[in-house]
C-alpha atoms as a PDB file:
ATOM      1  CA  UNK A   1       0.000   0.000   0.000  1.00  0.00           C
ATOM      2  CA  UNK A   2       1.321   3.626  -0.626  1.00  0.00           C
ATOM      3  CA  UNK A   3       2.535   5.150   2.058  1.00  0.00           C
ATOM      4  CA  UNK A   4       0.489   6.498   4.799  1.00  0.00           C
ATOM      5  CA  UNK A   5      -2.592   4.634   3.547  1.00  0.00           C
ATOM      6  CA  UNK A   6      -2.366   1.471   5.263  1.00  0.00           C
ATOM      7  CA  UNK A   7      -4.696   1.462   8.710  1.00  0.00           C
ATOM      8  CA  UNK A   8      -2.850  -2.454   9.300  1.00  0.00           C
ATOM      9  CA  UNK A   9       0.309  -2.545  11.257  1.00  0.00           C
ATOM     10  CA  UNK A  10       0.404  -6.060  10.896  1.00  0.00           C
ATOM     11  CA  UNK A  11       0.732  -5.712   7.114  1.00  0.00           C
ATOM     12  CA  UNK A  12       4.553  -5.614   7.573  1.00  0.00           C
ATOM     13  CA  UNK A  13       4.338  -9.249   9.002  1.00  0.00           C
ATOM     14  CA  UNK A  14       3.208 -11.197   6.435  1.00  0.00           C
ATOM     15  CA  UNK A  15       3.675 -10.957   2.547  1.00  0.00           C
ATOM     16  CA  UNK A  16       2.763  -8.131   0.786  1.00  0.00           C
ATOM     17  CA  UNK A  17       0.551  -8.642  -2.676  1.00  0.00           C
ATOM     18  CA  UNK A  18       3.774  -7.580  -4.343  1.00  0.00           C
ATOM     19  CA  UNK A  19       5.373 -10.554  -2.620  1.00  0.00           C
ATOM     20  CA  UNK A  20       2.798 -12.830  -3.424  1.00  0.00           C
ATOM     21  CA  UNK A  21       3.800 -16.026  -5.158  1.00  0.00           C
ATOM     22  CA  UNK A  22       1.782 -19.322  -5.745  1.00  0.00           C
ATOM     23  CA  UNK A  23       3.418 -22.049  -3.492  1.00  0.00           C
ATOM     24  CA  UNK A  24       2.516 -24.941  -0.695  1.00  0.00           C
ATOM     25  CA  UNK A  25       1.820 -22.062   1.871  1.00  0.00           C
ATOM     26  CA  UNK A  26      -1.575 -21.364  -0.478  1.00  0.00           C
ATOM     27  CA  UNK A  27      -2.343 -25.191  -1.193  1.00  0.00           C
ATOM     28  CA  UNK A  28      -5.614 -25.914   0.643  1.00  0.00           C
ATOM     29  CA  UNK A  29      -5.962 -29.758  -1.263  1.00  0.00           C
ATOM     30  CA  UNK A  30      -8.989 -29.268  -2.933  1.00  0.00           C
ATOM     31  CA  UNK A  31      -8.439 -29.142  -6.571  1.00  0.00           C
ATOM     32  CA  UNK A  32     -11.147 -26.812  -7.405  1.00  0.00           C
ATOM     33  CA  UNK A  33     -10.486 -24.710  -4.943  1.00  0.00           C
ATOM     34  CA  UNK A  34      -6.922 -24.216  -5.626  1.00  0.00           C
ATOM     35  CA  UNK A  35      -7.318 -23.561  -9.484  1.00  0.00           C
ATOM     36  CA  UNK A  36      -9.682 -20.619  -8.143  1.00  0.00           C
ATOM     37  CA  UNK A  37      -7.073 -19.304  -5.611  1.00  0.00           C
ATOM     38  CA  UNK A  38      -3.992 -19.722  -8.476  1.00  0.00           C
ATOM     39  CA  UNK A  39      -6.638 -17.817 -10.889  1.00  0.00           C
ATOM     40  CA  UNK A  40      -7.320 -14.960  -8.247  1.00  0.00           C
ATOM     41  CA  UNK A  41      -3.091 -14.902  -7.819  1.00  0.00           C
ATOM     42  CA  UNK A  42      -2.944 -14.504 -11.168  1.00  0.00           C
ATOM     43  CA  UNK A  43      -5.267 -11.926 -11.596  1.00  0.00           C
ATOM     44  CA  UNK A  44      -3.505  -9.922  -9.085  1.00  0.00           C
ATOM     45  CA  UNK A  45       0.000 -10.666 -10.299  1.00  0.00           C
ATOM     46  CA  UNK A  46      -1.413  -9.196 -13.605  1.00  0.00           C
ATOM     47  CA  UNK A  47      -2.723  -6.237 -12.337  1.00  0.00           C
ATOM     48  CA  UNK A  48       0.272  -5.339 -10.408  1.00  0.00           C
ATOM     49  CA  UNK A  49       2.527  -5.512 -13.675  1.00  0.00           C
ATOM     50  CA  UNK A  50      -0.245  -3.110 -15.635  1.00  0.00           C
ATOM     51  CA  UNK A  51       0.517  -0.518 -13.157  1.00  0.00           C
ATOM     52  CA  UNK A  52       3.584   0.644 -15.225  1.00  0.00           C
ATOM     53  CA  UNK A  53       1.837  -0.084 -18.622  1.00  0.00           C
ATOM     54  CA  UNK A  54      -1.215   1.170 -18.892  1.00  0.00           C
ATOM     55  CA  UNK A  55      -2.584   2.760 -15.856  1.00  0.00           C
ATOM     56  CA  UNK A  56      -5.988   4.342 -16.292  1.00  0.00           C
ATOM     57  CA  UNK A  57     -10.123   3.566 -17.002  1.00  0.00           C
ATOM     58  CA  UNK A  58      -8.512  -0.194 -17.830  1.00  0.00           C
ATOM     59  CA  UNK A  59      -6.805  -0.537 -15.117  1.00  0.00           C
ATOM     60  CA  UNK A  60      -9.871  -0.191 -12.463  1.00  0.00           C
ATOM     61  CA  UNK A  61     -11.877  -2.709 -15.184  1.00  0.00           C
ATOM     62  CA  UNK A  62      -9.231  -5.026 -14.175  1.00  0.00           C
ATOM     63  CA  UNK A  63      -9.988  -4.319 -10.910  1.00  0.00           C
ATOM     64  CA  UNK A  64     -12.967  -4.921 -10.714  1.00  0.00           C
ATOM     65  CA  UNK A  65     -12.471  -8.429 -12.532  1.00  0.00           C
ATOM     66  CA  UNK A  66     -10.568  -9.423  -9.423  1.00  0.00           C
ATOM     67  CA  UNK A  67     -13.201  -8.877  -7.632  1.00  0.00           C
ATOM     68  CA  UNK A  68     -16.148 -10.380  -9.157  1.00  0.00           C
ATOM     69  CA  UNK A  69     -13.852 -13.446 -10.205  1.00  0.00           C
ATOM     70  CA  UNK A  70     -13.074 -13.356  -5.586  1.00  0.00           C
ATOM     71  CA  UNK A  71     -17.454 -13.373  -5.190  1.00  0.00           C
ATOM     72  CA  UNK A  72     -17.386 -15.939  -7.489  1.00  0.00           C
ATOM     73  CA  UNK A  73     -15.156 -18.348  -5.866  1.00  0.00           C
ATOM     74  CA  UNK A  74     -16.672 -17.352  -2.638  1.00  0.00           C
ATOM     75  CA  UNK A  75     -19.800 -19.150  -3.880  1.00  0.00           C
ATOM     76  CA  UNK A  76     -17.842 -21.944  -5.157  1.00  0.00           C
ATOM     77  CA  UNK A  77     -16.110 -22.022  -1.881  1.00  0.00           C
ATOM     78  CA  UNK A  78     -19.716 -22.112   0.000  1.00  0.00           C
ATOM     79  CA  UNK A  79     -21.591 -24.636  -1.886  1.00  0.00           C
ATOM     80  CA  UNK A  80     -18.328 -27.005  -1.064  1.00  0.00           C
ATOM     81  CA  UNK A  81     -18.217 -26.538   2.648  1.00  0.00           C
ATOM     82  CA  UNK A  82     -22.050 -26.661   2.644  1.00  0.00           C
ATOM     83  CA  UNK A  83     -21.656 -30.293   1.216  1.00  0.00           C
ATOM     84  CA  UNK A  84     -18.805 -31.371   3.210  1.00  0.00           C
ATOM     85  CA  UNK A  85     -18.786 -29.562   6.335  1.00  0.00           C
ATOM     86  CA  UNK A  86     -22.016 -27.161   6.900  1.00  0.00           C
ATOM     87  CA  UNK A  87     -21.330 -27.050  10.710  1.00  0.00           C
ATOM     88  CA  UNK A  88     -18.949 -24.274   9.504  1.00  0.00           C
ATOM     89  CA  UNK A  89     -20.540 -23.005   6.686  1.00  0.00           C
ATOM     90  CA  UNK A  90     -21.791 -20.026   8.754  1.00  0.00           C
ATOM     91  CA  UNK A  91     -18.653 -18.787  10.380  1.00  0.00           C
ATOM     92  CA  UNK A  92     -16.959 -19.074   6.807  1.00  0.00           C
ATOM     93  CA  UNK A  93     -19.494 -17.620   4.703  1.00  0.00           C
ATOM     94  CA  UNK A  94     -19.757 -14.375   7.694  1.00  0.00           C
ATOM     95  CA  UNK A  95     -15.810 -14.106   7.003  1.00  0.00           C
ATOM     96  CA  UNK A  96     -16.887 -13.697   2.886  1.00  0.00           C
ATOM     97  CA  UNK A  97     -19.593 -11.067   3.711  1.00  0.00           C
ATOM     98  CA  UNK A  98     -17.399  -9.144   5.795  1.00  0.00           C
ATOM     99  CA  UNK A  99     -14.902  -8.907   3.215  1.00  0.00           C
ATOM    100  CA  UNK A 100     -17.205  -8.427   0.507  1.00  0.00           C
ATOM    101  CA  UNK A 101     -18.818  -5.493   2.134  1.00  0.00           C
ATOM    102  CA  UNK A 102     -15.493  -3.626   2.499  1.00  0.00           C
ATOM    103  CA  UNK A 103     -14.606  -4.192  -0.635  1.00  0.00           C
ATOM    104  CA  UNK A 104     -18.093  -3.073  -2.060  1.00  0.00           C
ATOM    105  CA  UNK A 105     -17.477   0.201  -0.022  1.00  0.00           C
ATOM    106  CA  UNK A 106     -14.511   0.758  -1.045  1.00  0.00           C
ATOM    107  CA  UNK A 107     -15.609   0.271  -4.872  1.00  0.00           C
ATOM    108  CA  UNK A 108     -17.849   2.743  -4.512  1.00  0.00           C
ATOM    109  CA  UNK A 109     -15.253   5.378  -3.065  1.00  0.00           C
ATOM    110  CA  UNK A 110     -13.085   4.522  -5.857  1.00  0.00           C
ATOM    111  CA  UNK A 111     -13.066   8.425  -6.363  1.00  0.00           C
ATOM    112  CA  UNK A 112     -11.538   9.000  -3.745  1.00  0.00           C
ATOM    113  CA  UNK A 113      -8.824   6.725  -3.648  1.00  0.00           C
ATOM    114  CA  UNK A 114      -5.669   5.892  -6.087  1.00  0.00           C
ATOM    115  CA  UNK A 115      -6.290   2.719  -8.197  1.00  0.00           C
ATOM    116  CA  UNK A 116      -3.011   1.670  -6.453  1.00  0.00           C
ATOM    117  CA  UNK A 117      -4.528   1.840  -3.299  1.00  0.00           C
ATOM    118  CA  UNK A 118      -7.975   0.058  -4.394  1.00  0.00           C
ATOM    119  CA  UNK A 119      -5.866  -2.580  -5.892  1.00  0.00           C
ATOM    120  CA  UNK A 120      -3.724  -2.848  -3.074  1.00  0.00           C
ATOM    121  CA  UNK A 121      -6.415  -3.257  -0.568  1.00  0.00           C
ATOM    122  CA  UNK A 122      -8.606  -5.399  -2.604  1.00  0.00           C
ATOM    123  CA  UNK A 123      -5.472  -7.737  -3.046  1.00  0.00           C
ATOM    124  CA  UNK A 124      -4.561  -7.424   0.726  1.00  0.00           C
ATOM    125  CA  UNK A 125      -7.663  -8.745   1.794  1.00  0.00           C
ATOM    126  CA  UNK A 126      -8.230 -11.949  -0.892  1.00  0.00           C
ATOM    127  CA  UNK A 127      -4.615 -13.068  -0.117  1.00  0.00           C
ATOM    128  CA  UNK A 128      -5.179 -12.728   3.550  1.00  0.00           C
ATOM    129  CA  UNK A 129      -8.129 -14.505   3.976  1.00  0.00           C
ATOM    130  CA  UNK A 130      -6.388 -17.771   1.237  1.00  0.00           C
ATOM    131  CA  UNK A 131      -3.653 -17.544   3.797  1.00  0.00           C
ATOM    132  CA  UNK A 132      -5.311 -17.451   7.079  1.00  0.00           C
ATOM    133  CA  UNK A 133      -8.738 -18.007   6.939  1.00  0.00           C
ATOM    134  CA  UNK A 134      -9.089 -20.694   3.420  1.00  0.00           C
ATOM    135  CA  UNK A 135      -5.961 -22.934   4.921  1.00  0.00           C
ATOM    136  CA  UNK A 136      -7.665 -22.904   8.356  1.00  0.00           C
ATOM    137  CA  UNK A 137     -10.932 -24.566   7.147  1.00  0.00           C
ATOM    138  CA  UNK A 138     -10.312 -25.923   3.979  1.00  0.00           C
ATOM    139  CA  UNK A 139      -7.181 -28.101   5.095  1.00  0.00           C
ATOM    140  CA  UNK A 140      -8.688 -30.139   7.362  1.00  0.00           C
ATOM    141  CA  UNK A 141     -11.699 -31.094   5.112  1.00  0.00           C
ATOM    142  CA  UNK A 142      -9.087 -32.337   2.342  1.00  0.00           C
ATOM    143  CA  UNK A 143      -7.553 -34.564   4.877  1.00  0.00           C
ATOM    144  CA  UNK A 144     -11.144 -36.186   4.770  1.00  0.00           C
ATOM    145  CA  UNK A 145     -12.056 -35.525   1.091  1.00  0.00           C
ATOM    146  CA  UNK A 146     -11.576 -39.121   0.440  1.00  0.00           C
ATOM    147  CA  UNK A 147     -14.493 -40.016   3.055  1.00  0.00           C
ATOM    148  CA  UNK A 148     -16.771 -37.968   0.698  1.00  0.00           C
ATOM    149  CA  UNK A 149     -15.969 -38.086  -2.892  1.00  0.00           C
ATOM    150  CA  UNK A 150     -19.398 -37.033  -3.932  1.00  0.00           C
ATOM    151  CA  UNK A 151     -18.703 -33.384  -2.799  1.00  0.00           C
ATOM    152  CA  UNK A 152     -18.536 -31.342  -5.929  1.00  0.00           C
ATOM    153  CA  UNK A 153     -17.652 -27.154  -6.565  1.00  0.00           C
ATOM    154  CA  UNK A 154     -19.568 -25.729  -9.474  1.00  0.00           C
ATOM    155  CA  UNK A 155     -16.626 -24.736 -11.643  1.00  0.00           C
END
């Protein structure tokens, strides 16, 4: 985030979206679910390189693709835990809202803030949650994936 914008100490403890790499650390061992989180990666990786060539009107377009691709997966990423795991559905699906909401406000301010900072935050707060929240629940659940194979995502 550029300087003075960032309301997170903590942000200096864990990677930064301009550290962000795909690796084991973002592996939750669901398939689906981890071609969704290396899209959303990508998607941000991509965005981050457009800032030197061709910032403008595209740029917050892209922007915006991250984030409806992130509500996407988020529904993906429901309907799964809902089939293999609904006892914390709720919690998990709260977490989504939450995040969605901030990111819908900030959206909306988008005229007030730099596209670098929109970006920044919106890419703050999908890695995050993959990193904390995603490997929390969805770990455990692929250690038992193979006690219920007839789980699907909608892809």
């Amino acid at each position: 985030m550029a300087a003075g914008t960032s309301c997170d100490d903590s942000a200096t403890t864990r990677p930064t979206v301009r550290d962000i790499r795909w690796g084991p650390h973002l592996v939750s061992g669901i398939p689906l679910v981890d071609q969704q989180h290396q899209r959303i990666v990508a998607l941000a990786q991509d965005i981050q390189r457009l800032f030197g060539e061709r910032p403008g009107p595209g740029l917050l377009a892209d922007i915006k693709a991250l984030i409806d691709y992130t509500r996407y997966h988020f529904v993906s990423e429901e309907h799964y835990i809902a089939q293999v795991a609904p006892e914390k559905l709720e919690a998990h699906a709260a977490e989504h809202r939450r995040l969605v909401g901030l990111v819908e406000a900030l959206w909306e301010d988008r005229q007030s803030v730099t596209a670098e900072v929109l970006f920044d935050t919106v890419a703050d707060w999908v890695l995050t949650h993959i990193t904390r929240d995603d490997m929390a629940a969805l770990r455990p659940l692929a250690a038992s994936m193979n006690l219920r194979d007839s789980a699907t995502i909608p892809s």
